[in-house]
C-alpha atoms as a PDB file:
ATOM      1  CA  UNK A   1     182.290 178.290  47.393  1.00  0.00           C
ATOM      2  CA  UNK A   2     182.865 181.461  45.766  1.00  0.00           C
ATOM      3  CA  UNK A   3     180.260 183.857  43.953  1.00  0.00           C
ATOM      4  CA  UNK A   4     180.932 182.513  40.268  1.00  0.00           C
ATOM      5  CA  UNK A   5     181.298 178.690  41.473  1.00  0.00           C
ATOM      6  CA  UNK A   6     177.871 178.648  43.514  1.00  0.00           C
ATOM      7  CA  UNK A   7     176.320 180.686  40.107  1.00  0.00           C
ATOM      8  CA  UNK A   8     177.548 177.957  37.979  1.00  0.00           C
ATOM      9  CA  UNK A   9     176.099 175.427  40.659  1.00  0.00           C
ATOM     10  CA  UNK A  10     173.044 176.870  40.337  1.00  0.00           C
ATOM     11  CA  UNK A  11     172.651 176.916  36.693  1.00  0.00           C
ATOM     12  CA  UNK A  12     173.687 173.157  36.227  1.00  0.00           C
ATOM     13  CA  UNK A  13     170.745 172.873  39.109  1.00  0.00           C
ATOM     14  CA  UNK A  14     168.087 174.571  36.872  1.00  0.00           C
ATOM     15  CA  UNK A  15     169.273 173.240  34.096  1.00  0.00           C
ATOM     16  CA  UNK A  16     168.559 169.695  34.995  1.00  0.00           C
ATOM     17  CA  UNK A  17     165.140 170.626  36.688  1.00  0.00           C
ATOM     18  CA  UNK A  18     164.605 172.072  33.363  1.00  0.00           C
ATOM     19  CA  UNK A  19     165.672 168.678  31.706  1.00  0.00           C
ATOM     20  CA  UNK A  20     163.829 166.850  34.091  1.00  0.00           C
ATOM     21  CA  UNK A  21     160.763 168.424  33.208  1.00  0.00           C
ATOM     22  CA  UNK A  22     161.346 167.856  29.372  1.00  0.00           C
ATOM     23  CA  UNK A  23     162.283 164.447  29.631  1.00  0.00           C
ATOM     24  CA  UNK A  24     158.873 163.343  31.997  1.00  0.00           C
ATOM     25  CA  UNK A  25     156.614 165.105  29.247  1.00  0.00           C
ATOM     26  CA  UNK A  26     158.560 163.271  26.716  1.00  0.00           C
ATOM     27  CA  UNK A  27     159.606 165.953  24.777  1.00  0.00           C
ATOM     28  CA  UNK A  28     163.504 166.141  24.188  1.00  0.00           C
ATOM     29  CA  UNK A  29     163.398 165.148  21.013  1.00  0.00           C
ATOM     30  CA  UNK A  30     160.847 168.550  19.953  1.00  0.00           C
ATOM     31  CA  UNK A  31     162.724 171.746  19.056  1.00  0.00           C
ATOM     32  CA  UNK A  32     162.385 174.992  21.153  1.00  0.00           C
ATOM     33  CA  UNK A  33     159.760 176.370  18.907  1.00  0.00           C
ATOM     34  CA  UNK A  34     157.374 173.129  19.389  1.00  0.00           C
ATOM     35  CA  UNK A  35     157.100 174.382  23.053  1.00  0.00           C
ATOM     36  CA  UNK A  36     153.890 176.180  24.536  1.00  0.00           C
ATOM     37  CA  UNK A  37     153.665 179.001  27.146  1.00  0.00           C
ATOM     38  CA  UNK A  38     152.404 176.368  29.484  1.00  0.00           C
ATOM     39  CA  UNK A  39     155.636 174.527  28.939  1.00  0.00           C
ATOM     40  CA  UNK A  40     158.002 177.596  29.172  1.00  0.00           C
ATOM     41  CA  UNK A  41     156.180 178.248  32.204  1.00  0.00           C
ATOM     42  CA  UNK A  42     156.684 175.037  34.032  1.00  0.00           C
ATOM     43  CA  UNK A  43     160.243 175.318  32.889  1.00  0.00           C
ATOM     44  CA  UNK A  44     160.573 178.293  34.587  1.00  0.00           C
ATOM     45  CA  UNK A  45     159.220 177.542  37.616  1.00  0.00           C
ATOM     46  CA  UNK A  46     161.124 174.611  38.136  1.00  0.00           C
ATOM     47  CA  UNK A  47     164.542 176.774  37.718  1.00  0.00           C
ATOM     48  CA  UNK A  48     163.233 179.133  39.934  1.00  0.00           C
ATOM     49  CA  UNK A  49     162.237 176.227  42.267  1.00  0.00           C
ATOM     50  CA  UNK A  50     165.969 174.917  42.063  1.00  0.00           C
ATOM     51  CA  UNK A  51     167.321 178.584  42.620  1.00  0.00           C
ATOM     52  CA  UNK A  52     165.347 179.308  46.001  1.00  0.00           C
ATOM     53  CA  UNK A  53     166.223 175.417  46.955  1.00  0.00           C
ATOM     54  CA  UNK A  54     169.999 175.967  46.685  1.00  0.00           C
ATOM     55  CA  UNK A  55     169.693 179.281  47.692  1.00  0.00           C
ATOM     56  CA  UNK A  56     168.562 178.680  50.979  1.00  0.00           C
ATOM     57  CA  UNK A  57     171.243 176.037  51.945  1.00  0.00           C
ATOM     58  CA  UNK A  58     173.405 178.446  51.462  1.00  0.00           C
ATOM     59  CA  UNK A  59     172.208 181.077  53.495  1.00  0.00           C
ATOM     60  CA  UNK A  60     171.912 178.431  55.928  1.00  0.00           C
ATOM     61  CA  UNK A  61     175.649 177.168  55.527  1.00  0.00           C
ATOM     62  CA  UNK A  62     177.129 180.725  54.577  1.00  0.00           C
ATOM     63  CA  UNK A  63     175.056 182.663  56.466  1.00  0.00           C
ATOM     64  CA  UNK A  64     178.511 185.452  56.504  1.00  0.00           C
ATOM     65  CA  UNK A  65     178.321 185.101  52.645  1.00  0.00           C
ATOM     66  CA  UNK A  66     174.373 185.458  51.792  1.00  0.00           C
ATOM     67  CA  UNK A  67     173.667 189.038  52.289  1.00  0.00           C
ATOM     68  CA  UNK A  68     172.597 189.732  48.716  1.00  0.00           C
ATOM     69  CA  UNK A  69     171.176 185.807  48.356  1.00  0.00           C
ATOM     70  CA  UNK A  70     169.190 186.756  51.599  1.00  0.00           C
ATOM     71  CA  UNK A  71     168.130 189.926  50.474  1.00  0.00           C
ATOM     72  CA  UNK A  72     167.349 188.445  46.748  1.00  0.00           C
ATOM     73  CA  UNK A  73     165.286 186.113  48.383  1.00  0.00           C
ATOM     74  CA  UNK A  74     163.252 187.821  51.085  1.00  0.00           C
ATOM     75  CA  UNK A  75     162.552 191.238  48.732  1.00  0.00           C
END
């Protein structure tokens, strides 16, 4: 997988952690604006949740291919 296909992998990731989230608070049907810092928050963690997650499988199955994943991840 290159650089820009595991990027795009990743952001489909977040961005159903981030849906996920939404939908079990039952809130898809509130604009952006309706959201608290509380909710941005959890939002954010779960993408950042998703992003070490993926992250470290591929370290683990690229290992040749992770050097700035690895060093993104252990700074």
């Amino acid at each position: 997988m290159t650089d820009d296909e595991w990027q795009a992998h990743v952001t489909r990731e977040a961005a159903k952690a981030i849906g996920a989230w939404l939908e079990g608070r039952g809130r898809l049907h509130q604009p952006i604006a309706a959201l608290t810092m509380a909710d941005l928050e959890a939002m954010a963690s779960n993408a950042i949740s998703s992003f070490v997650v993926l992250g470290s499988r591929r370290i683990k199955a690229e290992p040749e291919m992770s050097d700035q994943l690895l060093w993104l991840l252990s700074a």
